[in-house]
PDB file of N, CA and C in Angstrom:
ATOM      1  N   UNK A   1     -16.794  -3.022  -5.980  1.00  0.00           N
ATOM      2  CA  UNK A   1     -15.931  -3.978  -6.642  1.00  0.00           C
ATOM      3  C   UNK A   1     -14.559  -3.953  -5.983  1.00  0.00           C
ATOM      4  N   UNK A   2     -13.580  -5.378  -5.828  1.00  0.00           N
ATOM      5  CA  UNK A   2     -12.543  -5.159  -4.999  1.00  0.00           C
ATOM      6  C   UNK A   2     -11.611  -5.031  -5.950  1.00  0.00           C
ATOM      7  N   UNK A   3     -10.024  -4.069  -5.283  1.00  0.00           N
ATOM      8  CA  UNK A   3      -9.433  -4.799  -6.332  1.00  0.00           C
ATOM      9  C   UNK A   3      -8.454  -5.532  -6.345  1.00  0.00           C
ATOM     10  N   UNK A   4      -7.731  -5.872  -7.143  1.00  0.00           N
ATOM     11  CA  UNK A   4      -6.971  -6.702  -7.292  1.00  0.00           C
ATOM     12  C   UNK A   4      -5.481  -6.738  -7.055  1.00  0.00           C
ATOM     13  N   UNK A   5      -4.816  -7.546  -6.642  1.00  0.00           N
ATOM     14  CA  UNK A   5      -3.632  -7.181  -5.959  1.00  0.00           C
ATOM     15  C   UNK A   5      -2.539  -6.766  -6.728  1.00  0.00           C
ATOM     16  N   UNK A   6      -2.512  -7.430  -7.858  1.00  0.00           N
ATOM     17  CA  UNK A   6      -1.454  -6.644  -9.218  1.00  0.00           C
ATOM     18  C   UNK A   6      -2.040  -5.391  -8.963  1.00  0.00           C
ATOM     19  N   UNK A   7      -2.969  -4.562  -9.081  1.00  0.00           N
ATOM     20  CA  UNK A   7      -3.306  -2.808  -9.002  1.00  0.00           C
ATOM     21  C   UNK A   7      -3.128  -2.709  -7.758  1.00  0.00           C
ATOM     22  N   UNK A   8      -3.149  -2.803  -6.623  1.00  0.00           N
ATOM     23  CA  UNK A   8      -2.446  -2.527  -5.346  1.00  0.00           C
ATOM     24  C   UNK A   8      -1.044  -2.030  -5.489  1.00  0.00           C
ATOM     25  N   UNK A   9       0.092  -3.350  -6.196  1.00  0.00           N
ATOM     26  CA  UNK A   9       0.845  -3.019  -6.200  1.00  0.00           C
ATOM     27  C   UNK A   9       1.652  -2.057  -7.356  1.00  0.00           C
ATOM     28  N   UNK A  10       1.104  -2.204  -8.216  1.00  0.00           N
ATOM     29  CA  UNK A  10       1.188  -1.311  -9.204  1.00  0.00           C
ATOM     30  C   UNK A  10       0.817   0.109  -9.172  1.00  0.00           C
ATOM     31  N   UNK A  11      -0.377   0.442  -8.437  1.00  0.00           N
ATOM     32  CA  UNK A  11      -0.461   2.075  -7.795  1.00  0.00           C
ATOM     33  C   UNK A  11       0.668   2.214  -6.987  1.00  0.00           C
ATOM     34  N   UNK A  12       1.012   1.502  -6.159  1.00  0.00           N
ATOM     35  CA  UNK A  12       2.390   1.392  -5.331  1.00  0.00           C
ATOM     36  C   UNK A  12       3.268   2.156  -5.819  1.00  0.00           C
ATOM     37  N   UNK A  13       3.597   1.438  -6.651  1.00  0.00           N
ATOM     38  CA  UNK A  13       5.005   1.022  -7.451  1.00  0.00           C
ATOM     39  C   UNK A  13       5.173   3.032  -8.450  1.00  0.00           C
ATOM     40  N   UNK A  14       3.683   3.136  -9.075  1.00  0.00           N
ATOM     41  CA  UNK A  14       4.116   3.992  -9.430  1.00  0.00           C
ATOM     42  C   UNK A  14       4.292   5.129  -8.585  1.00  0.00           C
ATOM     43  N   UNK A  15       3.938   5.454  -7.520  1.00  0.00           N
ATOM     44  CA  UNK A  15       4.434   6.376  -6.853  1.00  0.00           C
ATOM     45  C   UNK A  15       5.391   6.648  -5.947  1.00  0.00           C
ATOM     46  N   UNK A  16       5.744   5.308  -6.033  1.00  0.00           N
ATOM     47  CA  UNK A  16       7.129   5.072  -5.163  1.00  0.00           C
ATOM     48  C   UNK A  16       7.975   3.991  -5.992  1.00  0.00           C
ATOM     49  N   UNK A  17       8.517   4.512  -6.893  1.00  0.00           N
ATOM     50  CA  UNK A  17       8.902   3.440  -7.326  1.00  0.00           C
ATOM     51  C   UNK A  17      10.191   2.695  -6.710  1.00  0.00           C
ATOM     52  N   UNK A  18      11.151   3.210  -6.398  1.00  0.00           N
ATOM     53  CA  UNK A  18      12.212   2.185  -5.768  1.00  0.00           C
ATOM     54  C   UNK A  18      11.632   1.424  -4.805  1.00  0.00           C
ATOM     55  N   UNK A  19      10.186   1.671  -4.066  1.00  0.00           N
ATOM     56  CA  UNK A  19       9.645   0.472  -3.377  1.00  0.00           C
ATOM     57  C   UNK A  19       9.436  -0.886  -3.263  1.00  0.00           C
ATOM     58  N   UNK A  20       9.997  -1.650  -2.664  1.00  0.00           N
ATOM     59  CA  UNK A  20      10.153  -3.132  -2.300  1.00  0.00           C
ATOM     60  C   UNK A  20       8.050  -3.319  -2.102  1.00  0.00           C
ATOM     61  N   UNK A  21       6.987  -3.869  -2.498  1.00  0.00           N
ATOM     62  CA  UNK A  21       6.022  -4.268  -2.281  1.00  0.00           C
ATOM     63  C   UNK A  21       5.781  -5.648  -2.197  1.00  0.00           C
ATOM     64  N   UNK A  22       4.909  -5.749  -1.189  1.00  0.00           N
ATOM     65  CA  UNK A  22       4.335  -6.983  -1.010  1.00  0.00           C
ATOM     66  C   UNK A  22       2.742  -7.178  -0.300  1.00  0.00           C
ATOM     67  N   UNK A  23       1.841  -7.480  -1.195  1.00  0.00           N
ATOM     68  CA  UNK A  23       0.405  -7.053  -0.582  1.00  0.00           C
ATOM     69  C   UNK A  23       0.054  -9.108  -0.277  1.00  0.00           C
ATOM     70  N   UNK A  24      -0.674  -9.164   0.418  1.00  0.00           N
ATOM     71  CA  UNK A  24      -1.404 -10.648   0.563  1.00  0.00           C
ATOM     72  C   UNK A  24      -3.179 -10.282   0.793  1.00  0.00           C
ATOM     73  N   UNK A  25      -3.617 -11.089   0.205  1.00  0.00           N
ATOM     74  CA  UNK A  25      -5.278 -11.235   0.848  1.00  0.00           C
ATOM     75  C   UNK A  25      -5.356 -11.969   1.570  1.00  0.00           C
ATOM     76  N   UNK A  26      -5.618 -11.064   3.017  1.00  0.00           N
ATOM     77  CA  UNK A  26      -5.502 -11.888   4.020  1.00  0.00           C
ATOM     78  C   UNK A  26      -6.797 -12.428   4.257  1.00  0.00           C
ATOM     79  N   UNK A  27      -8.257 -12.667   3.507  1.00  0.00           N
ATOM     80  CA  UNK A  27      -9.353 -13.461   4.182  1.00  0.00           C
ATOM     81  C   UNK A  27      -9.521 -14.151   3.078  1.00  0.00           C
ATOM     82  N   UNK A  28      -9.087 -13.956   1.959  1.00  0.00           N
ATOM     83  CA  UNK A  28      -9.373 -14.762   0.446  1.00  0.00           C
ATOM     84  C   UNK A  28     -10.479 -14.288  -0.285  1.00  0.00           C
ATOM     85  N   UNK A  29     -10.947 -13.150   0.594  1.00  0.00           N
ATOM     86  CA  UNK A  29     -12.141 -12.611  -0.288  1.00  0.00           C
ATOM     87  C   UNK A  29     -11.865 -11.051  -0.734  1.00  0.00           C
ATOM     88  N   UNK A  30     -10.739 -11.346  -1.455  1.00  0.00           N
ATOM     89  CA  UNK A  30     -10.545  -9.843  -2.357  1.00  0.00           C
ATOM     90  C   UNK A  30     -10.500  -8.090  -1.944  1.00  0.00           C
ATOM     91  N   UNK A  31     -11.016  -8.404  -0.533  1.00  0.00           N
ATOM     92  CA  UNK A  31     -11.013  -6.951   0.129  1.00  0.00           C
ATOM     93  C   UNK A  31     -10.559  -7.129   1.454  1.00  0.00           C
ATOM     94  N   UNK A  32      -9.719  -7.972   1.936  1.00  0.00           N
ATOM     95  CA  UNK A  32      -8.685  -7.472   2.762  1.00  0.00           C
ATOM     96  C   UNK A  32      -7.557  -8.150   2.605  1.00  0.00           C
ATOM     97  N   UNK A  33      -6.958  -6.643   2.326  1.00  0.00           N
ATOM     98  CA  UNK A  33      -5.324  -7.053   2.107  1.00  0.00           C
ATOM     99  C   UNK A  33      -4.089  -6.961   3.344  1.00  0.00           C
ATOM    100  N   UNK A  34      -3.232  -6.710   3.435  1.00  0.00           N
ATOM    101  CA  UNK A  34      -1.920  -6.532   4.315  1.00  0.00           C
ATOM    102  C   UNK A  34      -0.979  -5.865   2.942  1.00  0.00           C
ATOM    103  N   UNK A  35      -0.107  -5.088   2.896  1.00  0.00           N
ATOM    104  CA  UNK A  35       0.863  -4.622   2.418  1.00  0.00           C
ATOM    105  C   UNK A  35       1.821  -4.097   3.284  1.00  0.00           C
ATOM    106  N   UNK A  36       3.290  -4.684   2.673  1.00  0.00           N
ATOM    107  CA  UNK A  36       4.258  -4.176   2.981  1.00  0.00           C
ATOM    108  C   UNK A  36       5.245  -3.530   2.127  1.00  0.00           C
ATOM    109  N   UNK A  37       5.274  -2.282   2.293  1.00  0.00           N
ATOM    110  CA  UNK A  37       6.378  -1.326   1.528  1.00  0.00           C
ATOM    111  C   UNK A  37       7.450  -0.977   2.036  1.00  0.00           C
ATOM    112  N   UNK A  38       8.459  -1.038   1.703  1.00  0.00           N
ATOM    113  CA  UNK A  38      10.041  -0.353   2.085  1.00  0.00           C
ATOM    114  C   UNK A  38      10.820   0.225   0.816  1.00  0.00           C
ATOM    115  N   UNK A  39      10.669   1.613   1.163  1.00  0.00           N
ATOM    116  CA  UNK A  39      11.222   2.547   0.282  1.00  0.00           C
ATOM    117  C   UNK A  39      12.319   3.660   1.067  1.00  0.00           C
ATOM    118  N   UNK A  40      13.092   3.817   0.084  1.00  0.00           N
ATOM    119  CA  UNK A  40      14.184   5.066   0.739  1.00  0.00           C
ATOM    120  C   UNK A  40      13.574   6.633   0.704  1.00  0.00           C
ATOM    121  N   UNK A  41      12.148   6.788   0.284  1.00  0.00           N
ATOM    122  CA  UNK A  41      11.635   7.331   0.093  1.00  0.00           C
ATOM    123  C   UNK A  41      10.559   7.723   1.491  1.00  0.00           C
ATOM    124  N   UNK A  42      10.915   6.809   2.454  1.00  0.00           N
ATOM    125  CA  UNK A  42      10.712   7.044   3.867  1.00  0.00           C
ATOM    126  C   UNK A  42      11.379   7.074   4.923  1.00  0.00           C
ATOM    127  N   UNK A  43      12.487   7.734   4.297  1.00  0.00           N
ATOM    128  CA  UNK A  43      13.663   8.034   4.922  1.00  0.00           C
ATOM    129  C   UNK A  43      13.488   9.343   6.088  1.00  0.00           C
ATOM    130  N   UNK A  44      13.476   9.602   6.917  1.00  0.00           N
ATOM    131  CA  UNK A  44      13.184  10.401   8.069  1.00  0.00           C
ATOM    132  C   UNK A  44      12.006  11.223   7.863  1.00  0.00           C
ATOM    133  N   UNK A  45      11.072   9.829   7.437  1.00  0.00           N
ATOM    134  CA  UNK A  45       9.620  10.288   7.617  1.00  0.00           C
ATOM    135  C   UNK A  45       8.990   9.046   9.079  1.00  0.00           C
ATOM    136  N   UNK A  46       7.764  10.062   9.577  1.00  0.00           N
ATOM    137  CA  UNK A  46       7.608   9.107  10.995  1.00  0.00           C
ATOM    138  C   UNK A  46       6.156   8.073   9.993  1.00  0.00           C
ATOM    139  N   UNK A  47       5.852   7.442  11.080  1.00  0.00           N
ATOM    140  CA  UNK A  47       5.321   6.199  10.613  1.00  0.00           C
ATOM    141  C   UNK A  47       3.882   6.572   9.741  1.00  0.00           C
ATOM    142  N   UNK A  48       3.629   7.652  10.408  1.00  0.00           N
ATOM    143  CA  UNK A  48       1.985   8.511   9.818  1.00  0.00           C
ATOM    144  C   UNK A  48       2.340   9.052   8.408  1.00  0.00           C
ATOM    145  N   UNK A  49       3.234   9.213   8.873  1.00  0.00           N
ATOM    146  CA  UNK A  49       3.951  10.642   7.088  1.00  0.00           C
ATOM    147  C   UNK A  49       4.056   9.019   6.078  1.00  0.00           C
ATOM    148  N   UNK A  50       4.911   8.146   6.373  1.00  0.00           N
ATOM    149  CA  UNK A  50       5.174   7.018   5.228  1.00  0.00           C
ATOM    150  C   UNK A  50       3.856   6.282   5.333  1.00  0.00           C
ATOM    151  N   UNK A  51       2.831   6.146   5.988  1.00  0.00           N
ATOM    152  CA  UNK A  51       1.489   5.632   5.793  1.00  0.00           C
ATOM    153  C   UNK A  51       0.683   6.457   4.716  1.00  0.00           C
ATOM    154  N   UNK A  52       0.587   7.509   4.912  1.00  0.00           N
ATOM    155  CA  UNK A  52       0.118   8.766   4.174  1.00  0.00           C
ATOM    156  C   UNK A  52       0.302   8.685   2.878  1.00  0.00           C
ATOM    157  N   UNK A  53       1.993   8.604   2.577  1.00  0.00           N
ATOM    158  CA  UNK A  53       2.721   8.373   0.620  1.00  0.00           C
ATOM    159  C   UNK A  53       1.658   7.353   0.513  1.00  0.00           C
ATOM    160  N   UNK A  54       1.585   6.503   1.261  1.00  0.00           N
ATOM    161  CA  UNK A  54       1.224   5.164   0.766  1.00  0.00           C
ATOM    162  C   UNK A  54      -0.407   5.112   0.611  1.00  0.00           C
ATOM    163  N   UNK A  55      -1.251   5.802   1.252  1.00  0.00           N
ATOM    164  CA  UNK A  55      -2.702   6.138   1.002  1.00  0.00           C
ATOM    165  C   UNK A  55      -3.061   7.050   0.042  1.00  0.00           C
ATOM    166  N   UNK A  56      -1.834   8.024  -0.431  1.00  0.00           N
ATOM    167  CA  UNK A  56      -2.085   9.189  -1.744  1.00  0.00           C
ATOM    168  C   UNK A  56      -1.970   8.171  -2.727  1.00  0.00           C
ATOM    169  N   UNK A  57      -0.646   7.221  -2.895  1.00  0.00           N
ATOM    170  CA  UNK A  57      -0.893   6.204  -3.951  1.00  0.00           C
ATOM    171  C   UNK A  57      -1.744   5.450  -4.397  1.00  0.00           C
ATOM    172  N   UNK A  58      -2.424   5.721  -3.652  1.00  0.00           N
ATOM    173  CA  UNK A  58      -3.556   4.632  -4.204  1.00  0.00           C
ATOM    174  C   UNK A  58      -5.063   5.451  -4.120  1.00  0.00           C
ATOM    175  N   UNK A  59      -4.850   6.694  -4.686  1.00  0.00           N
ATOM    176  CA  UNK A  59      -5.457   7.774  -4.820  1.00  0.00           C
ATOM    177  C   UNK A  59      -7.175   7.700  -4.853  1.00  0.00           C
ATOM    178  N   UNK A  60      -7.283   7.974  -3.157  1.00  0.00           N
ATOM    179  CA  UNK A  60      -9.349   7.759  -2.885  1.00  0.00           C
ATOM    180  C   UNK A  60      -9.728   6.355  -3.322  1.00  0.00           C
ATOM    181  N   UNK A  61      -8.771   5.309  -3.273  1.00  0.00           N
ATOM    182  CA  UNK A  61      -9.870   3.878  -2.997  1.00  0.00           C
ATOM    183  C   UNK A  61     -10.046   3.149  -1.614  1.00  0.00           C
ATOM    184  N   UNK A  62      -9.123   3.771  -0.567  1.00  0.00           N
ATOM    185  CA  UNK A  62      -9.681   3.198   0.768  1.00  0.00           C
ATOM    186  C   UNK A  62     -11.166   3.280   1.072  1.00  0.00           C
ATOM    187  N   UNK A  63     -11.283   2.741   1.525  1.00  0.00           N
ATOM    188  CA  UNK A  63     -12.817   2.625   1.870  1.00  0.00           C
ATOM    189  C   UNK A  63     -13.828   2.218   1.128  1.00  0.00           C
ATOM    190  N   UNK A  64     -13.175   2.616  -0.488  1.00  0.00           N
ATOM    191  CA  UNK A  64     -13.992   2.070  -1.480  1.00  0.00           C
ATOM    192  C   UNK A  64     -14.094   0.787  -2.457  1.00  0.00           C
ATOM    193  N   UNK A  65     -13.904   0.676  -2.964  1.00  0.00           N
ATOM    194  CA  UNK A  65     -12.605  -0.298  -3.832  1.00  0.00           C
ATOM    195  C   UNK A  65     -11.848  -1.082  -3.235  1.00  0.00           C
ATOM    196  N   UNK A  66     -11.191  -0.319  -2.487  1.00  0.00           N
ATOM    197  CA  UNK A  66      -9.922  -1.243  -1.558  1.00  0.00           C
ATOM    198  C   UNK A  66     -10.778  -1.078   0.342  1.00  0.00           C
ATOM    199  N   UNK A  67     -11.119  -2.300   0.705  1.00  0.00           N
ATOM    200  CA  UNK A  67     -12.085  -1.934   1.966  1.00  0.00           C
ATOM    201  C   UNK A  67     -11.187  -1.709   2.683  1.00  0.00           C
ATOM    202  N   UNK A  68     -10.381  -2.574   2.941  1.00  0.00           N
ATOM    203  CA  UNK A  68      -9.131  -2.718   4.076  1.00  0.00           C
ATOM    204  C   UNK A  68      -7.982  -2.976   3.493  1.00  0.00           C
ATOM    205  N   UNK A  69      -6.996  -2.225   4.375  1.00  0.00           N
ATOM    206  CA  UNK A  69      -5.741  -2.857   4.344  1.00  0.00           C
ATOM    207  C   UNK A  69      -5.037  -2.575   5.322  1.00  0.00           C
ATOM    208  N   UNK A  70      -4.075  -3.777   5.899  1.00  0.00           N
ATOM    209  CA  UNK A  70      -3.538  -3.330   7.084  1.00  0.00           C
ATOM    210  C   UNK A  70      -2.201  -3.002   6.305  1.00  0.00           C
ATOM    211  N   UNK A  71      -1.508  -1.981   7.009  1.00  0.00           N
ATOM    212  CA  UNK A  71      -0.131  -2.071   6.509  1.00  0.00           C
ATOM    213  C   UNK A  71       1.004  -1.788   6.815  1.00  0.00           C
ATOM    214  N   UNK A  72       2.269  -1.928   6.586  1.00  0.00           N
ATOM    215  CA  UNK A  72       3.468  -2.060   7.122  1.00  0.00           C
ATOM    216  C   UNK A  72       4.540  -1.295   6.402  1.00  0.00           C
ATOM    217  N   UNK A  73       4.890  -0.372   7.179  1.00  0.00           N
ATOM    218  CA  UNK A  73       6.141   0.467   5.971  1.00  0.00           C
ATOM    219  C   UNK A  73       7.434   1.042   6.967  1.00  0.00           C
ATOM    220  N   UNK A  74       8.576   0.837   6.398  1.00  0.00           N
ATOM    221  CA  UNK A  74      10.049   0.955   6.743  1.00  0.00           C
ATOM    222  C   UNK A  74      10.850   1.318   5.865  1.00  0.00           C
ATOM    223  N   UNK A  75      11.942   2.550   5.995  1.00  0.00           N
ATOM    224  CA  UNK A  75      13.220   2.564   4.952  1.00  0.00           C
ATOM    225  C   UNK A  75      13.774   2.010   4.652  1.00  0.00           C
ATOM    226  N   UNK A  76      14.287   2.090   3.454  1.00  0.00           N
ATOM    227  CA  UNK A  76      15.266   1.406   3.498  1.00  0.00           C
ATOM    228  C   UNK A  76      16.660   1.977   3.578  1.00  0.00           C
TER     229      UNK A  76
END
């Protein structure tokens, strides 16, 4: 089952919350997304370390639940 982009960003949100989010479905079929996060919370972290926050948040649904997502993250 895919999910839905309000719970994308809402797992987000709660683990980062000062995070700026923005997810899109990029094929229209519910399992591939794009997200972009910018948090101060990736503040002199390298690009793997702020990918990482962002794959614990959304705690074991890659691959499952959530098939794909490409994604994009910067400090703020």
């Amino acid at each position: 089952m895919a999910m839905a982009i309000a719970d994308i960003e809402a797992m987000i949100r709660a683990a980062l919350p000062d995070a700026k989010v923005e997810v899109r479905d990029l094929a229209g079929d519910g399992e591939h997304y794009a997200a972009k996060v910018v948090s101060p919370a990736f503040k002199g972290k390298s690009r793997v370390q702020q990918h990482q926050l962002v794959y614990a948040a959304l705690k074991g649904r890659m691959g499952g639940e959530l098939h794909a997502l490409a994604l994009t993250t910067a400090a703020e």
